[in-house]
PDB file of N, CA and C in Angstrom:
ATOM      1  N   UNK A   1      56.782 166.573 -51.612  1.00  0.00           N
ATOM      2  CA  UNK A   1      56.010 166.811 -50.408  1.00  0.00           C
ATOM      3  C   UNK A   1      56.863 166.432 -49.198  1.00  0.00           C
ATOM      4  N   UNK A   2      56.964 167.501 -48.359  1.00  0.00           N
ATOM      5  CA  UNK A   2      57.934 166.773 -46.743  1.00  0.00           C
ATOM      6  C   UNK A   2      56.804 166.357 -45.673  1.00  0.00           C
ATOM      7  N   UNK A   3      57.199 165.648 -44.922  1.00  0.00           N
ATOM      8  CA  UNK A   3      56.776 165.382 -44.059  1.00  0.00           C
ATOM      9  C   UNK A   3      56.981 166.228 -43.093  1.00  0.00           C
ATOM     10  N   UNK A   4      55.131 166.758 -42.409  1.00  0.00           N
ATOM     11  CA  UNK A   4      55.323 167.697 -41.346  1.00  0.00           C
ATOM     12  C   UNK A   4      54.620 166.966 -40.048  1.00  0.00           C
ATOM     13  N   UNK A   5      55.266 167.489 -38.884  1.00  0.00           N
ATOM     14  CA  UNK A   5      54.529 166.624 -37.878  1.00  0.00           C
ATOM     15  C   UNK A   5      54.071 167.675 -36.887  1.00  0.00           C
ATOM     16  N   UNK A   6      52.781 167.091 -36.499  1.00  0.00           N
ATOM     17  CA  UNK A   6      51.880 168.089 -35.838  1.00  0.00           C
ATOM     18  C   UNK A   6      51.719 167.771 -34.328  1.00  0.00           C
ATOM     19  N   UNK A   7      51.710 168.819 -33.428  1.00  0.00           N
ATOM     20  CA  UNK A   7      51.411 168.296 -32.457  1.00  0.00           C
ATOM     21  C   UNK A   7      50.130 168.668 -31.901  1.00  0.00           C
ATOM     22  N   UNK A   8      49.145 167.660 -31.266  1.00  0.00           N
ATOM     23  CA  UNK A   8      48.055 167.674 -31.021  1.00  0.00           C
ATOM     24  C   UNK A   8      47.967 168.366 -29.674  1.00  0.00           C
ATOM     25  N   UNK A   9      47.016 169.404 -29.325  1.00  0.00           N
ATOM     26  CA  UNK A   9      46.829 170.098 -28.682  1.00  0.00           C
ATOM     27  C   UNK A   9      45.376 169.769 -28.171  1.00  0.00           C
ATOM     28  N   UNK A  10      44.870 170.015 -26.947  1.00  0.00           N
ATOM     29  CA  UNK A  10      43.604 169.608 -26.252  1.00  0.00           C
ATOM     30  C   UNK A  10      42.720 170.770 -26.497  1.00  0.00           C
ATOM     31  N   UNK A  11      41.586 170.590 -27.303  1.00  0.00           N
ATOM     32  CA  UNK A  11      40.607 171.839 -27.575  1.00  0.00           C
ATOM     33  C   UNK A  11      39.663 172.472 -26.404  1.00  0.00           C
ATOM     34  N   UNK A  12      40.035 171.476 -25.349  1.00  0.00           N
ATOM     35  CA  UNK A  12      39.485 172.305 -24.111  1.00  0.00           C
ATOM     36  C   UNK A  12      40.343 173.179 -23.460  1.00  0.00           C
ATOM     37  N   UNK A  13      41.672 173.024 -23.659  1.00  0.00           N
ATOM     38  CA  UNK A  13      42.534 173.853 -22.548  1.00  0.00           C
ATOM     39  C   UNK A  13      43.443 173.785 -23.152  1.00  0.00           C
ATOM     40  N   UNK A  14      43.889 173.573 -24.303  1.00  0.00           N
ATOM     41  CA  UNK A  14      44.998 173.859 -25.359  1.00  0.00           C
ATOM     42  C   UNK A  14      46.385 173.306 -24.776  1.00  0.00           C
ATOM     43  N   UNK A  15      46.288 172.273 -23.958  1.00  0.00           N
ATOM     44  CA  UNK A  15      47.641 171.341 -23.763  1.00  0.00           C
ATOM     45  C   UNK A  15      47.925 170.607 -24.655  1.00  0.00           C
ATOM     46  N   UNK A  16      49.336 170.470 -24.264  1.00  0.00           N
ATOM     47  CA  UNK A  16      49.689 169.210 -25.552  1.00  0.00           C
ATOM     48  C   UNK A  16      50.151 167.918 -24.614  1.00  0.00           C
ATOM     49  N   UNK A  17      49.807 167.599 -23.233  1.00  0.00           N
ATOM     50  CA  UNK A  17      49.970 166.242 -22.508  1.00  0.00           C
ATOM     51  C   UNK A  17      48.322 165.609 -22.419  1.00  0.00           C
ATOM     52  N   UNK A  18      48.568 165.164 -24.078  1.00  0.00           N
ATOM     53  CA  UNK A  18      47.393 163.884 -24.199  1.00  0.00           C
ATOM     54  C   UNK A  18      48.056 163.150 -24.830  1.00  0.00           C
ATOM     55  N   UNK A  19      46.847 161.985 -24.728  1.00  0.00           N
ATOM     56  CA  UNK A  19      47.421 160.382 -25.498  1.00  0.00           C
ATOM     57  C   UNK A  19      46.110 160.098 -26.657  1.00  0.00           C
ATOM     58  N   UNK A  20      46.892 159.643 -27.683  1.00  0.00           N
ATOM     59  CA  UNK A  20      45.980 158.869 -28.439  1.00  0.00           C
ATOM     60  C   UNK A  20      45.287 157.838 -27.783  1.00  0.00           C
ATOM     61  N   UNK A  21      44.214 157.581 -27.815  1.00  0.00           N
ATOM     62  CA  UNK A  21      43.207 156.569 -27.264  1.00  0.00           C
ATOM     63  C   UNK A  21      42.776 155.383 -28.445  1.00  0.00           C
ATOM     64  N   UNK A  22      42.469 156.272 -29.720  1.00  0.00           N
ATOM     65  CA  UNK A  22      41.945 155.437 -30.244  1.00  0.00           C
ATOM     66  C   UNK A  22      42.432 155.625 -31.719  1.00  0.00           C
ATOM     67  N   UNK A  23      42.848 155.344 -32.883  1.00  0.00           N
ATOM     68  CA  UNK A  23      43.312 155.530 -33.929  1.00  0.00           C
ATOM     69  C   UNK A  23      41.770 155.999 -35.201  1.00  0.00           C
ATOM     70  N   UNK A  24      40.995 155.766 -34.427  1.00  0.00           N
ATOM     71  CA  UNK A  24      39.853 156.381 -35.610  1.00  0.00           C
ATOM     72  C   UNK A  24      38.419 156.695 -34.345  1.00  0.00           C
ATOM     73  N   UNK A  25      37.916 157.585 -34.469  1.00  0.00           N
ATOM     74  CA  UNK A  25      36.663 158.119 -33.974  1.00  0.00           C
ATOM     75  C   UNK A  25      35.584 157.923 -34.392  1.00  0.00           C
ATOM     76  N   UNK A  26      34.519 159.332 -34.153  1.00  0.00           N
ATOM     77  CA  UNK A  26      33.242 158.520 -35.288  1.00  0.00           C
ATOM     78  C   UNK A  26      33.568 158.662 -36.249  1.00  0.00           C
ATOM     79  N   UNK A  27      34.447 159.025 -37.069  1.00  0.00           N
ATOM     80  CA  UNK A  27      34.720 158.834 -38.548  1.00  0.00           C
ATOM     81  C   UNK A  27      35.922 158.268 -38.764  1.00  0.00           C
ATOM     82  N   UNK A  28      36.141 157.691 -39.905  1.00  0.00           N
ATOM     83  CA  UNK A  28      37.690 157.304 -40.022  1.00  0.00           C
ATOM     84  C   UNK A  28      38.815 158.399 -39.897  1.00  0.00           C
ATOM     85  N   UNK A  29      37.986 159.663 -40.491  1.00  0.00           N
ATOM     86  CA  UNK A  29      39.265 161.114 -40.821  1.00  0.00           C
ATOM     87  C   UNK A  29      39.805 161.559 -39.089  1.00  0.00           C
ATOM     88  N   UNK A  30      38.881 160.668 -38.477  1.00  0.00           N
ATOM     89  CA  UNK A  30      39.383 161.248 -36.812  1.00  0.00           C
ATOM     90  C   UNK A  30      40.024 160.450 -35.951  1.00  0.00           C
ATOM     91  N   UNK A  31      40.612 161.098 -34.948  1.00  0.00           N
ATOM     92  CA  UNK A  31      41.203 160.042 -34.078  1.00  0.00           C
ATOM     93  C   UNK A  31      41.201 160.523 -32.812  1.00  0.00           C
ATOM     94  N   UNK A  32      41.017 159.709 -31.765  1.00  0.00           N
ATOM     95  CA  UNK A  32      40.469 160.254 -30.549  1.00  0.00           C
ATOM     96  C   UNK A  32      41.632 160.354 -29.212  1.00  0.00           C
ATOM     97  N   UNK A  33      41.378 161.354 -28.839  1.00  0.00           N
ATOM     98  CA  UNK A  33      42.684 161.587 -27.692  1.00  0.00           C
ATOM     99  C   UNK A  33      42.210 162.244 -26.181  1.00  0.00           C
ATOM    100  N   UNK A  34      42.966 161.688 -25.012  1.00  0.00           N
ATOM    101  CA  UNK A  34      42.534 161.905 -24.116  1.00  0.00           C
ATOM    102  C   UNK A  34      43.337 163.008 -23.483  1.00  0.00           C
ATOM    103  N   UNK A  35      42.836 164.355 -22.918  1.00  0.00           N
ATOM    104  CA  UNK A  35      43.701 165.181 -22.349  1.00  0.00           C
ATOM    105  C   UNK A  35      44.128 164.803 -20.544  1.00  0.00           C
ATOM    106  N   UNK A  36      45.109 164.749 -20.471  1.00  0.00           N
ATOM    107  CA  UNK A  36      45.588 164.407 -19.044  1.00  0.00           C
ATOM    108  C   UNK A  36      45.708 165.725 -18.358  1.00  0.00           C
ATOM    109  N   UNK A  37      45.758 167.042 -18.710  1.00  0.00           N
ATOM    110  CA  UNK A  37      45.672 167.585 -18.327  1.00  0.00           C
ATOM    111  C   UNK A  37      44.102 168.268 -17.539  1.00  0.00           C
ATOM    112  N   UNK A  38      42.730 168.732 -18.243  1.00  0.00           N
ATOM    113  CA  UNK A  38      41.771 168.683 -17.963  1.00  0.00           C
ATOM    114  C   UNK A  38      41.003 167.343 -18.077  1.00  0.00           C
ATOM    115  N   UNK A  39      41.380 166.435 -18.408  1.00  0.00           N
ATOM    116  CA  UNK A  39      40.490 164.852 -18.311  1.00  0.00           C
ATOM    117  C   UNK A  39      39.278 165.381 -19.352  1.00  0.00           C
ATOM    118  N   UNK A  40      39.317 165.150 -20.538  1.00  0.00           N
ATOM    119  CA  UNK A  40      38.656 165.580 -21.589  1.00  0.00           C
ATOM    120  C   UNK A  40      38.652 164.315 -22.751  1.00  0.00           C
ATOM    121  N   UNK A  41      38.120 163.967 -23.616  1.00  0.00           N
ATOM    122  CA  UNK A  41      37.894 163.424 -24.264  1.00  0.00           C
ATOM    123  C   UNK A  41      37.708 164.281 -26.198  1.00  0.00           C
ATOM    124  N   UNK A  42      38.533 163.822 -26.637  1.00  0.00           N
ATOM    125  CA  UNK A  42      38.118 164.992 -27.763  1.00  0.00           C
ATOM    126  C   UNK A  42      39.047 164.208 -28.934  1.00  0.00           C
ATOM    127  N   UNK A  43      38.580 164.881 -30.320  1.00  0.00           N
ATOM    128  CA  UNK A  43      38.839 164.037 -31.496  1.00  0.00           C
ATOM    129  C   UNK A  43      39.097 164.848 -32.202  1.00  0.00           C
ATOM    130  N   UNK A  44      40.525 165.002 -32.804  1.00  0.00           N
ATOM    131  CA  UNK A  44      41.516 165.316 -34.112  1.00  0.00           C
ATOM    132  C   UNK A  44      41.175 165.080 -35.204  1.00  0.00           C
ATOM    133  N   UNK A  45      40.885 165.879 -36.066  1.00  0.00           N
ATOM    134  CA  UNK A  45      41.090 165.345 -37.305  1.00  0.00           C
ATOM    135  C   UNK A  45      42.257 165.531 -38.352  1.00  0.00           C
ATOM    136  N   UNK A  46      42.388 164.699 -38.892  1.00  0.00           N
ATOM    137  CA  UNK A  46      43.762 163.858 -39.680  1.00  0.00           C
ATOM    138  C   UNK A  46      43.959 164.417 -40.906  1.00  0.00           C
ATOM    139  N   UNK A  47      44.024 165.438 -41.326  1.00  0.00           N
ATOM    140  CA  UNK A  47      44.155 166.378 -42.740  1.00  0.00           C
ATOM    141  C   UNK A  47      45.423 165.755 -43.394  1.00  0.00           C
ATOM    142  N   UNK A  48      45.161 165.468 -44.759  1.00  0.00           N
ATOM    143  CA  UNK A  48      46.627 165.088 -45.381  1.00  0.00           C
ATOM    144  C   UNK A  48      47.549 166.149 -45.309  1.00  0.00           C
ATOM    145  N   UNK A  49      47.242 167.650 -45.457  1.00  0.00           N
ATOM    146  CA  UNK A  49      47.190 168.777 -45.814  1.00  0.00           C
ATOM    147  C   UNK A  49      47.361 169.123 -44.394  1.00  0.00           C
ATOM    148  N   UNK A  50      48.551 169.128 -43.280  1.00  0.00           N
ATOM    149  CA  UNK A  50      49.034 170.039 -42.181  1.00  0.00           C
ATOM    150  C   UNK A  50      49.162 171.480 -41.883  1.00  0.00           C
ATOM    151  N   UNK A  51      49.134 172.295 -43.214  1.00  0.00           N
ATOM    152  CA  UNK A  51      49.206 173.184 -43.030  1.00  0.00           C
ATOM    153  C   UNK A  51      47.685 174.213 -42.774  1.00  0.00           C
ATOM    154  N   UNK A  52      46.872 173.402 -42.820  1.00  0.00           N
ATOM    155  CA  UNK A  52      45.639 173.751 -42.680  1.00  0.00           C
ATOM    156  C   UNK A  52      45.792 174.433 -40.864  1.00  0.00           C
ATOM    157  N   UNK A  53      44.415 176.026 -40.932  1.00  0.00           N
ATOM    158  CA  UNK A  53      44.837 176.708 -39.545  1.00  0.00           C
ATOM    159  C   UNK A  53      44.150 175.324 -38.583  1.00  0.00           C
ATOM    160  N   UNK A  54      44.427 175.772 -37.276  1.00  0.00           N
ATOM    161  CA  UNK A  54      44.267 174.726 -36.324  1.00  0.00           C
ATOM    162  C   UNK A  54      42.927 174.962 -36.404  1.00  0.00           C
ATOM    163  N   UNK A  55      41.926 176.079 -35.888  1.00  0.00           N
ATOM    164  CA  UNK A  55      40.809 175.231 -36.132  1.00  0.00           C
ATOM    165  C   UNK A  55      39.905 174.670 -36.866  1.00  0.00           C
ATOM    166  N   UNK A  56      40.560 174.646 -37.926  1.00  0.00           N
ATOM    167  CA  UNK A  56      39.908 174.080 -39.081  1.00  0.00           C
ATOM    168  C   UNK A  56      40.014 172.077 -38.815  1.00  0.00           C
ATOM    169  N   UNK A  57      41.685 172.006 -37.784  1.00  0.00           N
ATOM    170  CA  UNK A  57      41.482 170.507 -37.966  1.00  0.00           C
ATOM    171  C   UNK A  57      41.252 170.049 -36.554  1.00  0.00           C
ATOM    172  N   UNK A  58      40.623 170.668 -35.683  1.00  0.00           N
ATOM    173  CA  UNK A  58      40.032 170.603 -34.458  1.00  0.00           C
ATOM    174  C   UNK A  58      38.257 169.950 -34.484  1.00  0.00           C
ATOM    175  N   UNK A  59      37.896 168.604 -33.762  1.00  0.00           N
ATOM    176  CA  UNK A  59      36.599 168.635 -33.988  1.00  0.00           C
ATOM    177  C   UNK A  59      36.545 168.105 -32.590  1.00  0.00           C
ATOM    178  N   UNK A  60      35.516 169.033 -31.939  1.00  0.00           N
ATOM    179  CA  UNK A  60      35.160 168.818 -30.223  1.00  0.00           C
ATOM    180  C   UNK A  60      33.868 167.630 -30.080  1.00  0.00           C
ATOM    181  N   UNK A  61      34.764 166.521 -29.130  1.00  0.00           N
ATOM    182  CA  UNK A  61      33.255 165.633 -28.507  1.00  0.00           C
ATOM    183  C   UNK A  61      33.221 166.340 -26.914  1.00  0.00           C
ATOM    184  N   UNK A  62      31.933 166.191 -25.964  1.00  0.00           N
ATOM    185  CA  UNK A  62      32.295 166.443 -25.198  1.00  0.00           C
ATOM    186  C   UNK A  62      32.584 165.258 -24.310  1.00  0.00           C
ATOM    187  N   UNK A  63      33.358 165.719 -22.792  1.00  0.00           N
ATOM    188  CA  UNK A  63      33.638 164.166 -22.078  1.00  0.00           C
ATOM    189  C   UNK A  63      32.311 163.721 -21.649  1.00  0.00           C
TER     190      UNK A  63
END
């Protein structure tokens, strides 16, 4: 298995200048990130399995 690295993208406006906020959300499988670009609030989920399509590992809170 290689290691693939993903880059997190903002599900409101599809940037990639956010920050991790929080290392787990409402669930453990999530992790919460803040978009600096639209000021959004929104939560990733953590698939072992990267190759999964994006919105499958996209889960929207709103801000």
């Amino acid at each position: 298995m290689t290691n693939q690295t993903i880059t997190v993208h903002c599900s409101f406006c599809d940037s990639d200048n956010v920050d991790k906020i929080a290392p787990f959300g409402t669930a453990q499988l999530v992790s919460q990130y803040y978009c600096n670009s639209c000021h959004s609030v929104f939560e990733f989920i953590r698939w072992q399995n990267p190759g999964k399509k994006e919105a499958e590992i996209q889960k929207v809170i709103k801000k």
